[in-house]
C-alpha atoms as a PDB file:
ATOM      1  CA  UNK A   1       5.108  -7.577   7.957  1.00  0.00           C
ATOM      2  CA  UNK A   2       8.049  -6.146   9.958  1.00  0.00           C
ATOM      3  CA  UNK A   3       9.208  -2.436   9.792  1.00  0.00           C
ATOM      4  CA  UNK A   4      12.181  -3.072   7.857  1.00  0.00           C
ATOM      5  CA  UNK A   5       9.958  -4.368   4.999  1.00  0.00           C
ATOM      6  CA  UNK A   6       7.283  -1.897   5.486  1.00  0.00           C
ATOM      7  CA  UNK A   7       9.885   0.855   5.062  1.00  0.00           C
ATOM      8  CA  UNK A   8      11.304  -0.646   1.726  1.00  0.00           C
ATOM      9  CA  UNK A   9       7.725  -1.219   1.080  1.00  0.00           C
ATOM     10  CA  UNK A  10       6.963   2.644   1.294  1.00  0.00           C
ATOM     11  CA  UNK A  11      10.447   3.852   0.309  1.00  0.00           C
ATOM     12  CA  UNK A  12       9.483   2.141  -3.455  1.00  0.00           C
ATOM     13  CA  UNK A  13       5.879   3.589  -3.536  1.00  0.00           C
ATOM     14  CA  UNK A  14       7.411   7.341  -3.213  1.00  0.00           C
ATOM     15  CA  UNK A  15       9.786   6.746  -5.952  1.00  0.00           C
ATOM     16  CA  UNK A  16       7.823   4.760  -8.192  1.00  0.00           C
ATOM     17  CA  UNK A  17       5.032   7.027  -8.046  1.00  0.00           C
ATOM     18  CA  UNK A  18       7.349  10.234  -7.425  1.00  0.00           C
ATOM     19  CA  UNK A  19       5.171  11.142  -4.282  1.00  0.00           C
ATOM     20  CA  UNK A  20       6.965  11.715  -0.892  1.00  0.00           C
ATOM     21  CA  UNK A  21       3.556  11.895   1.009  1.00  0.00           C
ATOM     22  CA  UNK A  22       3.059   8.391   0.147  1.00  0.00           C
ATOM     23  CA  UNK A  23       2.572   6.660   3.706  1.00  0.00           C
ATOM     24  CA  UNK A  24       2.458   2.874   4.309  1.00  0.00           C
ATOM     25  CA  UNK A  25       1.017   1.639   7.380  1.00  0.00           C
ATOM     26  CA  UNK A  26       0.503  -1.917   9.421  1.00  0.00           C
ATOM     27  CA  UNK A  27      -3.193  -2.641   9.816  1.00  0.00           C
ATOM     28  CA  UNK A  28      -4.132  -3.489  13.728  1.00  0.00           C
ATOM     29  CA  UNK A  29      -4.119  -7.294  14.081  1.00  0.00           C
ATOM     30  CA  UNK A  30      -3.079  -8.119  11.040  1.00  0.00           C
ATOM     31  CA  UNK A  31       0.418  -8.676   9.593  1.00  0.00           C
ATOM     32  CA  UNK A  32       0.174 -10.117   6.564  1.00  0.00           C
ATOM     33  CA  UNK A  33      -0.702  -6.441   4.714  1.00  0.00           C
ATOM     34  CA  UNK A  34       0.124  -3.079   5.516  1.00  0.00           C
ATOM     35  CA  UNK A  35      -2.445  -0.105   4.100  1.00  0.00           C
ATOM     36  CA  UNK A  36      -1.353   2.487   2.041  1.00  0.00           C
ATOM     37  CA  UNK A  37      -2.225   6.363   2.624  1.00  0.00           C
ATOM     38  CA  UNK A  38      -1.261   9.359   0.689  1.00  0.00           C
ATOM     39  CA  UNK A  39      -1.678  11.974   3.662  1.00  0.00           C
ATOM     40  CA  UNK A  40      -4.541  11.003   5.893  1.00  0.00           C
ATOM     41  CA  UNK A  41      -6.547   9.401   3.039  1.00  0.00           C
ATOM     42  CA  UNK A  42      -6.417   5.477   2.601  1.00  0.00           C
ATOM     43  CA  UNK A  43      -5.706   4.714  -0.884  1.00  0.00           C
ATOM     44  CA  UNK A  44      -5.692   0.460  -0.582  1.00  0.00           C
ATOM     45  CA  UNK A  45      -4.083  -2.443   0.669  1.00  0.00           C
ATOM     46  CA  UNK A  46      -0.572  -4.322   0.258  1.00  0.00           C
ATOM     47  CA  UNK A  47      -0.356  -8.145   0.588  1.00  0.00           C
ATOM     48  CA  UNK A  48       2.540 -10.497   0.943  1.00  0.00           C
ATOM     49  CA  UNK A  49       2.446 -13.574  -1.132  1.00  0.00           C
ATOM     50  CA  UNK A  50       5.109 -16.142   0.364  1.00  0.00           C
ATOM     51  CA  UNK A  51       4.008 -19.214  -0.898  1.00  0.00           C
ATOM     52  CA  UNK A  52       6.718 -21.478  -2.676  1.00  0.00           C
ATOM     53  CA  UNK A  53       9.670 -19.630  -1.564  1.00  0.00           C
ATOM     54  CA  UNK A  54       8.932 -16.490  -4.546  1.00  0.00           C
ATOM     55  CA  UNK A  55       7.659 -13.573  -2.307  1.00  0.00           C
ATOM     56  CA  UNK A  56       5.683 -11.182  -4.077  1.00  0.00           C
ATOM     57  CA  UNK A  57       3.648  -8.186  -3.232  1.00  0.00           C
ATOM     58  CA  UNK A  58       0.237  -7.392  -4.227  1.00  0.00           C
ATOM     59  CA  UNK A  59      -1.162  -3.988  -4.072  1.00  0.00           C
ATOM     60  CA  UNK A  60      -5.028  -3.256  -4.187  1.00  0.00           C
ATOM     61  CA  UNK A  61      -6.493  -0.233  -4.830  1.00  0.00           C
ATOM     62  CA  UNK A  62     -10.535   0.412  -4.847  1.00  0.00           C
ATOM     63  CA  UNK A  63     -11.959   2.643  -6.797  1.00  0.00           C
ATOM     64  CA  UNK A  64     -15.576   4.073  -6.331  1.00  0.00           C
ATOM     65  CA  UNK A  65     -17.572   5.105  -8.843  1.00  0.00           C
ATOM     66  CA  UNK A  66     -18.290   8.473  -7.183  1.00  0.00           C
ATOM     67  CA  UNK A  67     -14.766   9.183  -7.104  1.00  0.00           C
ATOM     68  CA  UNK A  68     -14.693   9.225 -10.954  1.00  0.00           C
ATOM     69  CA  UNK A  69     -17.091  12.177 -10.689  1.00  0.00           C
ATOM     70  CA  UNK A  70     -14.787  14.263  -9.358  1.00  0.00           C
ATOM     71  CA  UNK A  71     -12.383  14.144 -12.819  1.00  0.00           C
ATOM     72  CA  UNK A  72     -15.106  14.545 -14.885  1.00  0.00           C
END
């Protein structure tokens, strides 16, 4: 992905999820997803989906069952 979309990328994460420490990042070597960081922690992984001429996005987010401890 090139900065322009990786900014427009990151610009709709803040305001979607009303967090300005939302961070999106390219990945070394790759540039077909960027990785997504709310300060220095990675929080998953955005893909671009070009086929057929409809690009999409697809965001993936792990989540490990130890983090669910922490909430209880």
């Amino acid at each position: 992905m090139k900065h322009p979309e990786i900014i427009k990328l990151q610009k709709f994460l803040q305001m979607k999820f009303n967090n300005r420490n939302i961070d999106v990042r390219p990945r070394a070597k790759l540039d077909d997803s960027v990785e997504v960081f709310i300060g220095d922690e990675s929080i998953g992984l955005i893909h671009v989906d070009d086929e057929d001429g409809d690009k999409s996005y697809i965001f993936n987010m792990s989540i490990l069952d130890i983090d669910l401890d922490e909430v209880g």
